[in-house]
C-alpha atoms as a PDB file:
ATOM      1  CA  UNK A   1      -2.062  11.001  10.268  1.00  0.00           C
ATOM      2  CA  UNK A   2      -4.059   9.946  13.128  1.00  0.00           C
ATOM      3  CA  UNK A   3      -6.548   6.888  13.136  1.00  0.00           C
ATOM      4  CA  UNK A   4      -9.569   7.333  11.048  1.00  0.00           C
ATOM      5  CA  UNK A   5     -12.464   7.204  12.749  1.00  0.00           C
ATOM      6  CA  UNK A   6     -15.340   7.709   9.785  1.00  0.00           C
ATOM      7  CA  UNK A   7     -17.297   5.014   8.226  1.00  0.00           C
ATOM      8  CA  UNK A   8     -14.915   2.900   5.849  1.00  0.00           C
ATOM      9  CA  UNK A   9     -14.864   3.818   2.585  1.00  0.00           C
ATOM     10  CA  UNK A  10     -12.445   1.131   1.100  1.00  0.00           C
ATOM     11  CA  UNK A  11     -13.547  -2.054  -1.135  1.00  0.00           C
ATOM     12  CA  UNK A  12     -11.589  -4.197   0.802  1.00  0.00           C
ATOM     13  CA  UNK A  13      -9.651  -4.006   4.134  1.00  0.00           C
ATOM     14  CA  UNK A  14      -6.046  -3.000   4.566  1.00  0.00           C
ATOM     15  CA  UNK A  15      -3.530  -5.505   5.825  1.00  0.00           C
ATOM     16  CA  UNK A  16      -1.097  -3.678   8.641  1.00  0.00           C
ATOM     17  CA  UNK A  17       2.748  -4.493   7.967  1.00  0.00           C
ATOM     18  CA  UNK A  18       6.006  -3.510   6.051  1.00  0.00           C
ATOM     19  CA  UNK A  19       5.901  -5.228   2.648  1.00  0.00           C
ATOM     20  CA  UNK A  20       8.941  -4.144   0.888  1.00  0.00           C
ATOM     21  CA  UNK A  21       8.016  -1.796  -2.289  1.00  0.00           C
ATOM     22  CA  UNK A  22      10.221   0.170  -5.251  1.00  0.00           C
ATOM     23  CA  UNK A  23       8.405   3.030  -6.972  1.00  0.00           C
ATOM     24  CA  UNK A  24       9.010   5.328  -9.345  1.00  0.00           C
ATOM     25  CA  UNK A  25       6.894   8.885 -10.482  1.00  0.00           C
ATOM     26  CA  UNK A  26       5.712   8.653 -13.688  1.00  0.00           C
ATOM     27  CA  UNK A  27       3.724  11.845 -14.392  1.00  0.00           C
ATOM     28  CA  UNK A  28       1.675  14.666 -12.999  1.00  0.00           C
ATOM     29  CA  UNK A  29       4.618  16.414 -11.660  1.00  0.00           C
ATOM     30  CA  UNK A  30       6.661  19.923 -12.616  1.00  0.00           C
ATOM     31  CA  UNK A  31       9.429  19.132 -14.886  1.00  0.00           C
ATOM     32  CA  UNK A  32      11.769  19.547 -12.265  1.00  0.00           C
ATOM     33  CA  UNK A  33      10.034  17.379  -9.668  1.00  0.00           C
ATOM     34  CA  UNK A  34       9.970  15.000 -12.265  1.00  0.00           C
ATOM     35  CA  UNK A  35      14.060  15.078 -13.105  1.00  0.00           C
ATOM     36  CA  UNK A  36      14.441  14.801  -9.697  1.00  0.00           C
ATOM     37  CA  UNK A  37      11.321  12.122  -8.589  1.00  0.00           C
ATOM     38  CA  UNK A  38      10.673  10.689 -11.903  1.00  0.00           C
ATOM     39  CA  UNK A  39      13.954   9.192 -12.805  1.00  0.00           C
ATOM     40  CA  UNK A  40      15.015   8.083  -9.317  1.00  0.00           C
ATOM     41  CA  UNK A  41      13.746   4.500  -8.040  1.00  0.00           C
ATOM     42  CA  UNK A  42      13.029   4.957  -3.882  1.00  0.00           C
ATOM     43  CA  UNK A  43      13.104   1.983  -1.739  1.00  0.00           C
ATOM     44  CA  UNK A  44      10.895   1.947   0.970  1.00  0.00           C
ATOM     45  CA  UNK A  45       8.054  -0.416   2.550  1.00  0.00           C
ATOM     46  CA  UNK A  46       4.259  -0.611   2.939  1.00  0.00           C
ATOM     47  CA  UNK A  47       2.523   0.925   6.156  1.00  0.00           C
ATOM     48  CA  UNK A  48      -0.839  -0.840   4.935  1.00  0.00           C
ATOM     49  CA  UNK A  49      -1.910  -2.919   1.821  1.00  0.00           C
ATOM     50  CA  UNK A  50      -4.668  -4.483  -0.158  1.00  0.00           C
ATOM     51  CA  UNK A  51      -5.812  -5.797  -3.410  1.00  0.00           C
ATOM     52  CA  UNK A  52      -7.012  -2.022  -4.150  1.00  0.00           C
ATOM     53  CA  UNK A  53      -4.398  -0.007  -2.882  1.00  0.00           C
ATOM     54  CA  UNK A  54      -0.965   0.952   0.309  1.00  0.00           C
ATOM     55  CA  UNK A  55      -0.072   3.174   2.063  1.00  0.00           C
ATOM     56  CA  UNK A  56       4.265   3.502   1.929  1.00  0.00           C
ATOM     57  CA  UNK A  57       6.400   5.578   3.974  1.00  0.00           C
ATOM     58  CA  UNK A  58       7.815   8.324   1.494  1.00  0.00           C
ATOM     59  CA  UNK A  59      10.929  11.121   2.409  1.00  0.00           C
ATOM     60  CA  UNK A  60       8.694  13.829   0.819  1.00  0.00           C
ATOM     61  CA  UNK A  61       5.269  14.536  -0.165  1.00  0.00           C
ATOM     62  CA  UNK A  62       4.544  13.128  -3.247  1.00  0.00           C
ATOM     63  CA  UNK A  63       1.363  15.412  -4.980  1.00  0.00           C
ATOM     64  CA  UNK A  64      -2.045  13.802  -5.411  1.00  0.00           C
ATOM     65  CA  UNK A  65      -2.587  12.818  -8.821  1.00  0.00           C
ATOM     66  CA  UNK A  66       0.879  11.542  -9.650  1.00  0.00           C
ATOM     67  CA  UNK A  67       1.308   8.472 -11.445  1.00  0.00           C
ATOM     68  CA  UNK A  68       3.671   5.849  -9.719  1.00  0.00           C
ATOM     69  CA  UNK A  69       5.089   2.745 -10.817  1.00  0.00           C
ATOM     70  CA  UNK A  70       5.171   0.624  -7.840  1.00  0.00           C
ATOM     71  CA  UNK A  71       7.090  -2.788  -7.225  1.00  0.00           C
ATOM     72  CA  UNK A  72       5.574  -5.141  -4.236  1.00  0.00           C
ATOM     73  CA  UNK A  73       8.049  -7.621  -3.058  1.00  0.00           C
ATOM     74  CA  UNK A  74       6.163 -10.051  -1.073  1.00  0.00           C
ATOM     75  CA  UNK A  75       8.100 -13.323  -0.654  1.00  0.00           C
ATOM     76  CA  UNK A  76       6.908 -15.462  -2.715  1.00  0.00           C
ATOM     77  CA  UNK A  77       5.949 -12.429  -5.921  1.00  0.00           C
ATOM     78  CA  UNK A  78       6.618  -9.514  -7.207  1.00  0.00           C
ATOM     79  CA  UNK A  79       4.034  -7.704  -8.243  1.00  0.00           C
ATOM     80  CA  UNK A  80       4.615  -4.599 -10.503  1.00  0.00           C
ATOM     81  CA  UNK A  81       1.726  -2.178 -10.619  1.00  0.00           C
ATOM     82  CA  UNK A  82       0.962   1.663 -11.846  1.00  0.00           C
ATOM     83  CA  UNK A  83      -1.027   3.585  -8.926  1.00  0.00           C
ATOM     84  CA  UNK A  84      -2.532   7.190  -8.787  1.00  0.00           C
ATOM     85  CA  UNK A  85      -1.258   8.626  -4.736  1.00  0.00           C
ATOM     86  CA  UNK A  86      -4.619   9.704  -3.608  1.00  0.00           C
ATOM     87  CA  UNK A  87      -3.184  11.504  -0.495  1.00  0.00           C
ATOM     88  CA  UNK A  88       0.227  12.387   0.963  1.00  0.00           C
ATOM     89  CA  UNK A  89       1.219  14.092   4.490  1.00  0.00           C
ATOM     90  CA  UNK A  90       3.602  14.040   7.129  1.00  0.00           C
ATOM     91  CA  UNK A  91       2.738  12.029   9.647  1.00  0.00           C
ATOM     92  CA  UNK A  92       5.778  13.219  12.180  1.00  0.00           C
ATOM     93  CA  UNK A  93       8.724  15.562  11.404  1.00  0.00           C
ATOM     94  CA  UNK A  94      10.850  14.459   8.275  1.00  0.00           C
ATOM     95  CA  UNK A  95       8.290  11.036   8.035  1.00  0.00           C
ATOM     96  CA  UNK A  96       5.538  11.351   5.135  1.00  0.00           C
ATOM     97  CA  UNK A  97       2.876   8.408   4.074  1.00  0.00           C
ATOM     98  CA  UNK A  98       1.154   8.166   1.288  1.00  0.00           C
ATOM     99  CA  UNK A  99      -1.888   6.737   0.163  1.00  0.00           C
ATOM    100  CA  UNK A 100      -2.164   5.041  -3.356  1.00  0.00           C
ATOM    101  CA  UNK A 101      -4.880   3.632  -5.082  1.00  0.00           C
ATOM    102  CA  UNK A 102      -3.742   1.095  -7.806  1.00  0.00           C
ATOM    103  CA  UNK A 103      -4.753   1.503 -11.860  1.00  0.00           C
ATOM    104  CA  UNK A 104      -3.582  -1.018 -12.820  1.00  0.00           C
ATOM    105  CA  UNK A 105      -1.576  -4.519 -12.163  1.00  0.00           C
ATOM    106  CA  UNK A 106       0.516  -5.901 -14.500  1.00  0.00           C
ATOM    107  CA  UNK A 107       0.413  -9.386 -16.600  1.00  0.00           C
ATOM    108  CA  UNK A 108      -3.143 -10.069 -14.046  1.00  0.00           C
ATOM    109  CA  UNK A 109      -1.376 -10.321 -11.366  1.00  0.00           C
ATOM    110  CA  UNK A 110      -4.334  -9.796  -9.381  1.00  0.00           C
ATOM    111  CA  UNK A 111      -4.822 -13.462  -8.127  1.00  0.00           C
ATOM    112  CA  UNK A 112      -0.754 -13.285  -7.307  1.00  0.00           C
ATOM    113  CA  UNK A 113      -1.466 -10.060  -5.106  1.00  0.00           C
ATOM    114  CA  UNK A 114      -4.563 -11.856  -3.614  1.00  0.00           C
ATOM    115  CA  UNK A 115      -2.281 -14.828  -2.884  1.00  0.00           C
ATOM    116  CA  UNK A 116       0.194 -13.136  -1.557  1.00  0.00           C
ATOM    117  CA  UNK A 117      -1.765 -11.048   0.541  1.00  0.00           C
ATOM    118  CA  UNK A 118      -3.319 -14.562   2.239  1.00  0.00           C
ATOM    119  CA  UNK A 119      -0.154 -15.780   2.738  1.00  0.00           C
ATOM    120  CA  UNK A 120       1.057 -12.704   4.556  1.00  0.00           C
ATOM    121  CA  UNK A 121      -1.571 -13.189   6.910  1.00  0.00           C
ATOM    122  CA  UNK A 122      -1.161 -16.725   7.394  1.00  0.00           C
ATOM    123  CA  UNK A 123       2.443 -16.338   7.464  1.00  0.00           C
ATOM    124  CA  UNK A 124       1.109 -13.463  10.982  1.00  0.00           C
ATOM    125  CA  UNK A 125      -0.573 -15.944  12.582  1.00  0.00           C
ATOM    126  CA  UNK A 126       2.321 -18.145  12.715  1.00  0.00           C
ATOM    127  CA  UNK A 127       4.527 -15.763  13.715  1.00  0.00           C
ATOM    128  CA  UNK A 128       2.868 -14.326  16.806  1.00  0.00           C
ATOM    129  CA  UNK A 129      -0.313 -16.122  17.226  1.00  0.00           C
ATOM    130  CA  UNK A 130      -2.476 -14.190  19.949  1.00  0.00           C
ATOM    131  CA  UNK A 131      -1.938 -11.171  17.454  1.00  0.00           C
ATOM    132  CA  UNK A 132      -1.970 -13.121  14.393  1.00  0.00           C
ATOM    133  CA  UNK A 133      -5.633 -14.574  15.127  1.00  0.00           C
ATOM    134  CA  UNK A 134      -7.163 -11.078  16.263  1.00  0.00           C
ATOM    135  CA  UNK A 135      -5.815  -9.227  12.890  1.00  0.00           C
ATOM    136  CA  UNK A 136      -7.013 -12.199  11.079  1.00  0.00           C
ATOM    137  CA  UNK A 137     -10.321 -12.403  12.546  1.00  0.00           C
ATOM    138  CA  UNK A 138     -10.608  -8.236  12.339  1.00  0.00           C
ATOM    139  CA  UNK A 139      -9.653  -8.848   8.523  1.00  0.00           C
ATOM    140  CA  UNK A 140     -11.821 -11.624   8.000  1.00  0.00           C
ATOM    141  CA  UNK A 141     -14.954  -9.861   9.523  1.00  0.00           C
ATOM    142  CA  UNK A 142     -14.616  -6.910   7.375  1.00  0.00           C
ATOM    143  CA  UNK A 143     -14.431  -9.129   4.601  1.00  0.00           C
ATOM    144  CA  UNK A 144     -17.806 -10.403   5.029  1.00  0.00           C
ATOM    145  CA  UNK A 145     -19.620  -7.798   7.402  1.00  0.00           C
ATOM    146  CA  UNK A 146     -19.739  -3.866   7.266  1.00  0.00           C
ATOM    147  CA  UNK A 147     -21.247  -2.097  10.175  1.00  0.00           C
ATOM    148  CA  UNK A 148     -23.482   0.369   8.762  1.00  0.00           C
END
């Protein structure tokens, strides 16, 4: 999937980096998809993330519509949520993303996935700091400014 170059639909801005995430399908799949999908728990990590929805790296596509049970396991939560994939494709041969938007977050974990998300970019800026600052002033900007 190449860069998007449209106006930006999103609510709020994706976060670039590899969060660590466990999901499951949950529905909208054939009965054999399902056996197969359904019951088995994939490990994989986040391309992109936000308080509204990721993008993972999957093995397969993954059909729009299908339910997923998705685990987040930023360091300092884990944050269990049910998402709806709103797009899947492969990005390079044998390498798929997909794009979820989230239904639902468990317990109201919502301030936890906020939290977590500022620490994650705090925790960037410390890391590598030239890059930290320019993601975090990109992220901040969008926050409070869309070009229209």
């Amino acid at each position: 999937m190449g860069d998007w170059k449209g106006e930006e639909r999103r609510t709020f801005p994706r976060i670039s980096g590899k969060i660590p995430v466990k999901y499951r399908a949950l529905s909208n799949i054939s009965k054999e998809d399902f056996e197969n999908l359904g019951q088995k728990i994939y490990n994989t990590s986040t391309k992109n993330f936000s308080t509204s929805g990721l993008c993972i790296v999957t093995n397969e596509i993954i059909p729009p519509n299908t339910i997923l049970e998705i685990i987040l396991a930023f360091p300092e939560h884990k944050i269990k949520a049910i998402g709806r994939v709103v797009w899947s494709e492969e990005t390079e041969p044998g390498k798929m993303q997909t794009g979820v938007d989230y239904l639902s977050i468990e317990n109201n974990q919502a301030s936890a996935m906020a939290q977590s998300i500022a620490e994650f970019l705090i925790n960037s800026y410390k890391i590598d700091d030239e890059k930290g600052v320019a993601a975090l002033k990109k992220t901040l900007t969008s926050l409070f400014y869309k070009n229209k």
